[in-house]
N, C-alpha and C. Protein backbone atom coordinates (compact mmCIF):
# COMPACT_ATOMS: atom_id res chain seq x y z
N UNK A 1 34.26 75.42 -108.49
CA UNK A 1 34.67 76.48 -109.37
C UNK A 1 34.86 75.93 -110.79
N UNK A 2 34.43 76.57 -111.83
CA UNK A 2 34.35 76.05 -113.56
C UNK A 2 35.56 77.10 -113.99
N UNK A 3 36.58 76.09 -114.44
CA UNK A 3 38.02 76.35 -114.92
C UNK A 3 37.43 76.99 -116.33
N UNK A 4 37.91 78.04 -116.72
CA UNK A 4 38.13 78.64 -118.22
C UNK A 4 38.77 78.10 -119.27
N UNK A 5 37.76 77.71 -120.42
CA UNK A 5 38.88 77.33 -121.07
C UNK A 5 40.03 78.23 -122.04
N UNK A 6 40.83 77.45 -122.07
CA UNK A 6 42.36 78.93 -122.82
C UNK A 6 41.43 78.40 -124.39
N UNK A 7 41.96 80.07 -124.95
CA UNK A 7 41.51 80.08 -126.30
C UNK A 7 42.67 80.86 -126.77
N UNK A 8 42.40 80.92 -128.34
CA UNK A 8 43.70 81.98 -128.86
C UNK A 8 42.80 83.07 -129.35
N UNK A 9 44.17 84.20 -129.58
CA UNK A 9 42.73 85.18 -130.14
C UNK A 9 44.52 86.39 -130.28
N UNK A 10 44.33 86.71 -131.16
CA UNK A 10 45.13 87.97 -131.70
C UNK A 10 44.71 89.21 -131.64
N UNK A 11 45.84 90.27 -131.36
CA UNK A 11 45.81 91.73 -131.03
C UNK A 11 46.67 92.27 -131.56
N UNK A 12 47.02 93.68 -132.11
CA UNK A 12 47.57 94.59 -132.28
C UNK A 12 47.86 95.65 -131.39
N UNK A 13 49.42 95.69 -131.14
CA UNK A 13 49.67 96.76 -130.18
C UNK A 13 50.71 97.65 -130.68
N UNK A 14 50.81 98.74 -130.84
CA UNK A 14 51.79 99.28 -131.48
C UNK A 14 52.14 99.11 -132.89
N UNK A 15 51.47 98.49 -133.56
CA UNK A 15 51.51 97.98 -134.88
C UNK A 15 52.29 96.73 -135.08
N UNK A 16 52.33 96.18 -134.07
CA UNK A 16 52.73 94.47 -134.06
C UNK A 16 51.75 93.38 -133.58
N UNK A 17 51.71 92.32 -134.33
CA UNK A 17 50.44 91.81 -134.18
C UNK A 17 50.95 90.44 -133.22
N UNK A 18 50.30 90.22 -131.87
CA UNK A 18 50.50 89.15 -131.03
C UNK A 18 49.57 88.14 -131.03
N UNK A 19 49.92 86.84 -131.31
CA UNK A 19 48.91 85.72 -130.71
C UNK A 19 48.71 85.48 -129.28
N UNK A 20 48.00 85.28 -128.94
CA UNK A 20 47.54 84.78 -127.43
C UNK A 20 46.87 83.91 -126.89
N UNK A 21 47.27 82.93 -125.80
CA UNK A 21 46.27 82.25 -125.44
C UNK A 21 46.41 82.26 -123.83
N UNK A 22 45.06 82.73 -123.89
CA UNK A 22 44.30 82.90 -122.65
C UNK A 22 42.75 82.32 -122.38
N UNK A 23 42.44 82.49 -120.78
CA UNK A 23 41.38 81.91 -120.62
C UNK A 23 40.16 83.11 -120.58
N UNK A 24 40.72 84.85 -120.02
CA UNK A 24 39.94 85.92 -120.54
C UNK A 24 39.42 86.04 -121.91
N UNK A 25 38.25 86.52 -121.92
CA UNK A 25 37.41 86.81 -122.91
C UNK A 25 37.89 87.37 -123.85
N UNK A 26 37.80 87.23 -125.29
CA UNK A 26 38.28 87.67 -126.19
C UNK A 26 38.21 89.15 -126.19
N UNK A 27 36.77 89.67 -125.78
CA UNK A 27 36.25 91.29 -125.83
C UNK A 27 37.77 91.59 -124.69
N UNK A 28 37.61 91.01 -123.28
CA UNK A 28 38.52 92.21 -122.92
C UNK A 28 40.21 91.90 -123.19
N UNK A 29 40.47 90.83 -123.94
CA UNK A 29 42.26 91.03 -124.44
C UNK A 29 42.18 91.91 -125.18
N UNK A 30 40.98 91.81 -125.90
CA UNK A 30 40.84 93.28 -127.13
C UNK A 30 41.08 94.59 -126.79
N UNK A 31 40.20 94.33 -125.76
CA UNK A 31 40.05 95.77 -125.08
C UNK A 31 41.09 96.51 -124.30
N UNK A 32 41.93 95.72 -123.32
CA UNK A 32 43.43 95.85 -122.64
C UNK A 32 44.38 95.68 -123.67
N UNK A 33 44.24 95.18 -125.09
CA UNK A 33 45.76 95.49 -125.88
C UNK A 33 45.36 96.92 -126.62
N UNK A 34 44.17 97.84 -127.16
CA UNK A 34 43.99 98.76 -127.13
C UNK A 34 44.28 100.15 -126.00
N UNK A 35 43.84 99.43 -125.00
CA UNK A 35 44.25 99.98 -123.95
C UNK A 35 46.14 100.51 -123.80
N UNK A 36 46.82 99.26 -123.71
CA UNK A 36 48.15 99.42 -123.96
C UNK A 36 48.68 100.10 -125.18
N UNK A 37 47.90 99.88 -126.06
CA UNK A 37 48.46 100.30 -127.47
C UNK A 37 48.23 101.85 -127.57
N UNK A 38 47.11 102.67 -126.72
CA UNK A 38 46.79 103.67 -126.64
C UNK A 38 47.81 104.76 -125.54
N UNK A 39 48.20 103.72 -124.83
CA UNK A 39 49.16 104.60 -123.63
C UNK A 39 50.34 104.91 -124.47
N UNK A 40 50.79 103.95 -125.65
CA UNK A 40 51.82 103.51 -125.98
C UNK A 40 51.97 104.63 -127.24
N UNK A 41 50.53 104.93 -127.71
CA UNK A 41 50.93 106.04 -128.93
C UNK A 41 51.08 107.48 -128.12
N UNK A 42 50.44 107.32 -127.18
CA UNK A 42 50.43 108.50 -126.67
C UNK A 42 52.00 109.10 -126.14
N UNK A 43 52.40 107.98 -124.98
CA UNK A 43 54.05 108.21 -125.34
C UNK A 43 54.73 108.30 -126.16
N UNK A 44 54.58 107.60 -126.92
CA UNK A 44 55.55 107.37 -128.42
C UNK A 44 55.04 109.70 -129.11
N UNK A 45 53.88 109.86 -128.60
CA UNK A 45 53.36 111.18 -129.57
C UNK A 45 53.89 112.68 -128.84
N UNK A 46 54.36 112.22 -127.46
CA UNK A 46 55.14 113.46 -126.88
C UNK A 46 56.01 113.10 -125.93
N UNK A 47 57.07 111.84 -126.40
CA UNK A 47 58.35 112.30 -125.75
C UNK A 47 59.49 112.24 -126.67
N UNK A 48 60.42 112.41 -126.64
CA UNK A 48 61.47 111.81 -127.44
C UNK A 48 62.51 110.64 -127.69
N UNK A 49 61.66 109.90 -126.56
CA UNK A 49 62.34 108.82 -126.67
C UNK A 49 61.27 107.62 -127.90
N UNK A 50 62.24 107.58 -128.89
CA UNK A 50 61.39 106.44 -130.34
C UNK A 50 62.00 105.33 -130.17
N UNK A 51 62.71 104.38 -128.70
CA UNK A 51 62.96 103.48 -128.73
C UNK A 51 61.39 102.48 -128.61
N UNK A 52 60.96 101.21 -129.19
CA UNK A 52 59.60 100.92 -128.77
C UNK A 52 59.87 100.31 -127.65
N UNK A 53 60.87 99.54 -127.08
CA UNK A 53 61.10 98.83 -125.92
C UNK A 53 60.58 99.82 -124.62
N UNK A 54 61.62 101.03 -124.70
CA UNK A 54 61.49 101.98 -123.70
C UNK A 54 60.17 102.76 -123.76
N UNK A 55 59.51 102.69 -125.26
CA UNK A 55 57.80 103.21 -124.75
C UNK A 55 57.15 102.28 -123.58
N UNK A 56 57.63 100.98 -124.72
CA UNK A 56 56.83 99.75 -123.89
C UNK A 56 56.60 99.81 -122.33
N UNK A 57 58.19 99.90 -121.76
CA UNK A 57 58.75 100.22 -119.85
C UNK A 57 57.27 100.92 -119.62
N UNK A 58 58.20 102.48 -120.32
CA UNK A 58 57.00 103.72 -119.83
C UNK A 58 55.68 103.29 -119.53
N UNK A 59 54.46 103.19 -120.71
CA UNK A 59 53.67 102.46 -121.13
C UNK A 59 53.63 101.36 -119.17
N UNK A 60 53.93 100.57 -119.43
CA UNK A 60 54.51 99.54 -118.23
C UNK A 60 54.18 100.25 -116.67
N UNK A 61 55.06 100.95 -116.99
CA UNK A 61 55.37 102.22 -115.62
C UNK A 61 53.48 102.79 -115.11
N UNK A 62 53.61 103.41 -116.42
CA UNK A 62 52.22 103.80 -116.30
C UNK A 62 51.06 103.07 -115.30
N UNK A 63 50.88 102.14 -116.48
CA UNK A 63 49.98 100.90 -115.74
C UNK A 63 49.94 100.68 -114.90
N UNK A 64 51.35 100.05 -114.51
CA UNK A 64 51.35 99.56 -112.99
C UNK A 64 51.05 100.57 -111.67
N UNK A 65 51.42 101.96 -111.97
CA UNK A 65 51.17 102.79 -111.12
C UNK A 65 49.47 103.42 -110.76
N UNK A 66 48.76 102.87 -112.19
CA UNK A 66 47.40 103.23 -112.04
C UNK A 66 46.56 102.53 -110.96
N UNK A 67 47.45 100.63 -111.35
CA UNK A 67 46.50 99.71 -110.67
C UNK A 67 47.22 99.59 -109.28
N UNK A 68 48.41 100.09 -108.67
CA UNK A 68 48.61 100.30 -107.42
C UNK A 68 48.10 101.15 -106.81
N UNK A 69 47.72 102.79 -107.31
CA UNK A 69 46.65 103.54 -106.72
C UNK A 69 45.41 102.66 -106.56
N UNK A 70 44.62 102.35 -107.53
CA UNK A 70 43.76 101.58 -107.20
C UNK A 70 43.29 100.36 -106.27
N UNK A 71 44.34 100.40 -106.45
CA UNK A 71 44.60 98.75 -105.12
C UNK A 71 44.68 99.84 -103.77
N UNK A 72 45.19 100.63 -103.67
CA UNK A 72 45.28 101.38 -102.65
C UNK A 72 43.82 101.84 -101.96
N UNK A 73 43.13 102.53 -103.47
CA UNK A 73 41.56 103.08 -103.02
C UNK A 73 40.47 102.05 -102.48
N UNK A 74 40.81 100.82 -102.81
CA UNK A 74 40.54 99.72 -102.95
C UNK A 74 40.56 99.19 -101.04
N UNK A 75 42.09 99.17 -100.91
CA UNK A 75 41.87 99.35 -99.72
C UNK A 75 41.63 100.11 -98.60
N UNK A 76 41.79 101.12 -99.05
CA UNK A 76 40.91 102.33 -97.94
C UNK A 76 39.97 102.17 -97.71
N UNK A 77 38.83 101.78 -99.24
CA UNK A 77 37.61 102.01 -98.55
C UNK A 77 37.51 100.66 -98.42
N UNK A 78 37.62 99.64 -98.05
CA UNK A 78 37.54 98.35 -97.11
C UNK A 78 37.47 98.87 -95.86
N UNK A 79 38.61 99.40 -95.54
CA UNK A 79 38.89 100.18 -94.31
C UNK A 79 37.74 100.76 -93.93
N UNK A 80 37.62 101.42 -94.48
CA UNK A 80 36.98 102.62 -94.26
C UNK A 80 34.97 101.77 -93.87
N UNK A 81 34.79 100.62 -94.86
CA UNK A 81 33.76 100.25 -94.90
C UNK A 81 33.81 99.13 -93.46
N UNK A 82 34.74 98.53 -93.14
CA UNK A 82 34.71 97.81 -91.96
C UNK A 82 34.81 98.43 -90.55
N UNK A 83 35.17 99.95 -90.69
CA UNK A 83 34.83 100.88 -89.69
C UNK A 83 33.24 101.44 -89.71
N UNK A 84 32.57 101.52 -90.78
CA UNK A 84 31.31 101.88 -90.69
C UNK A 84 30.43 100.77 -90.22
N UNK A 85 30.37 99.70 -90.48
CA UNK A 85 29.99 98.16 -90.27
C UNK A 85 30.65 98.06 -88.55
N UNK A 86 31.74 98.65 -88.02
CA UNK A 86 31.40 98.33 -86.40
C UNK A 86 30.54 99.86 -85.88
N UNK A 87 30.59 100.50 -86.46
CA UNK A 87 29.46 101.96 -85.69
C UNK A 87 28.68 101.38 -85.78
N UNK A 88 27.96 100.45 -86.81
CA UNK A 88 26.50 100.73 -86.80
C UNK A 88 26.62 99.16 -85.93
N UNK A 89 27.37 98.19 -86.23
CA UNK A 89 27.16 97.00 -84.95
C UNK A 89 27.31 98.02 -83.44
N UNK A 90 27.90 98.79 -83.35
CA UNK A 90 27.95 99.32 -81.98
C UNK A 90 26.34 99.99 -81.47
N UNK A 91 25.82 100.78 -83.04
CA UNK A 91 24.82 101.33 -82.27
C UNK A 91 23.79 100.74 -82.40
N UNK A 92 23.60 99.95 -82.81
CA UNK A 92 22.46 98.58 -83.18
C UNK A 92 22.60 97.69 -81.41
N UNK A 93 23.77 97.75 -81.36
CA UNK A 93 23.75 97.08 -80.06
C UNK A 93 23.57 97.84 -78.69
N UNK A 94 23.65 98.86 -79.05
CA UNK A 94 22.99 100.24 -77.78
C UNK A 94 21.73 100.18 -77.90
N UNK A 95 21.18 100.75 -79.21
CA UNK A 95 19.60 100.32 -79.39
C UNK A 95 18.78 99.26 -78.46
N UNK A 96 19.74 98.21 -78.82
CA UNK A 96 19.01 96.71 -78.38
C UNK A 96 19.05 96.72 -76.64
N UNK A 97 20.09 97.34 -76.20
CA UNK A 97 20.58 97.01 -74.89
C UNK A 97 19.13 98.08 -74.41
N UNK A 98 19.45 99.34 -74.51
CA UNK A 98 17.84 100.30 -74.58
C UNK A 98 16.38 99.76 -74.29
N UNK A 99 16.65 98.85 -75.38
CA UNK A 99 15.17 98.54 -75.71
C UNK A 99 15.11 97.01 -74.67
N UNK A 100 15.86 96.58 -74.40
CA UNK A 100 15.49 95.34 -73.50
C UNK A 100 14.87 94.10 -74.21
N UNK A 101 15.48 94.40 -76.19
CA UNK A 101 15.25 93.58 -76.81
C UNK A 101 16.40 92.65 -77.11
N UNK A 102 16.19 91.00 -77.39
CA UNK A 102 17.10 90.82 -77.71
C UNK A 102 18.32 90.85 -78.96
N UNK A 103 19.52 90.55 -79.17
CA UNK A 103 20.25 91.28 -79.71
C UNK A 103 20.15 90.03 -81.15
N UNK A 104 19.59 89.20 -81.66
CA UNK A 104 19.41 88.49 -82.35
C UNK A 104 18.89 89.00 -83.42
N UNK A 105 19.94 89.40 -84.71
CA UNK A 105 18.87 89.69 -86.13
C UNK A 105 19.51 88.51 -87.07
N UNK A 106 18.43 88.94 -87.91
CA UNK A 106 18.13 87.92 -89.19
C UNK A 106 18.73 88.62 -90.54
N UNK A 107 19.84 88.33 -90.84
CA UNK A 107 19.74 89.31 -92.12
C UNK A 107 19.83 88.60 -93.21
N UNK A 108 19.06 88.86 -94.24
CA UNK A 108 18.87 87.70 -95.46
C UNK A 108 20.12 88.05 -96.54
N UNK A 109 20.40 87.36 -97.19
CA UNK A 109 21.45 86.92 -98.02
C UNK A 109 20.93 87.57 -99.14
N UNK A 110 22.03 88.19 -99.75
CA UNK A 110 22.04 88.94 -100.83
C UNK A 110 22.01 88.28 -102.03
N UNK A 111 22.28 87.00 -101.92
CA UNK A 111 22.80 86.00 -102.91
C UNK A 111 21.52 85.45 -103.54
């Protein structure tokens, strides 16, 4: 595995400007402190709370609740895909039993 190297690279979020160093790509810190900075005006543009800390939480709240659904859909359809992957081993192996062929396939690598 080829380690990343950390770089610095500055963002604007809320109208405060952060240094950073990370080993992600400059495009997407860019792109995720926009991201944040966008949840963040949007709260800040219809609630009444003008503390920035407590946008920040919100903002926070948000996020985290997007990428736990996701982690969720994430695992369903695993689920869901390792149940389709034994039907078709089940009926691949009825087939074979049928056919009086043997049950030996070849499947080539995607890689």
């Amino acid at each position: 595995m080829i380690e990343k190297k950390a770089q610095g690279c500055k963002v604007l979020i809320f109208g405060h400007e952060y240094s950073l160093v990370t080993t992600e790509s400059e495009d997407h810190i860019v792109q995720s402190a926009r991201h944040v900075d966008a949840i963040m005006q949007e709260i800040a543009s219809h609630a009444v709370v003008t503390d920035e800390r407590k946008i920040a939480v919100l903002a926070a709240l948000r996020i985290a609740s997007k990428v736990l659904k996701l982690e969720e859909d994430i695992a369903n359809n695993v689920a869901k895909q390792d149940l389709i992957s034994a039907k078709i081993d089940h009926e691949l192996r009825l087939a074979f039993a049928k056919s009086g062929q043997k049950e030996t396939l070849y499947i080539k690598s995607l890689d």
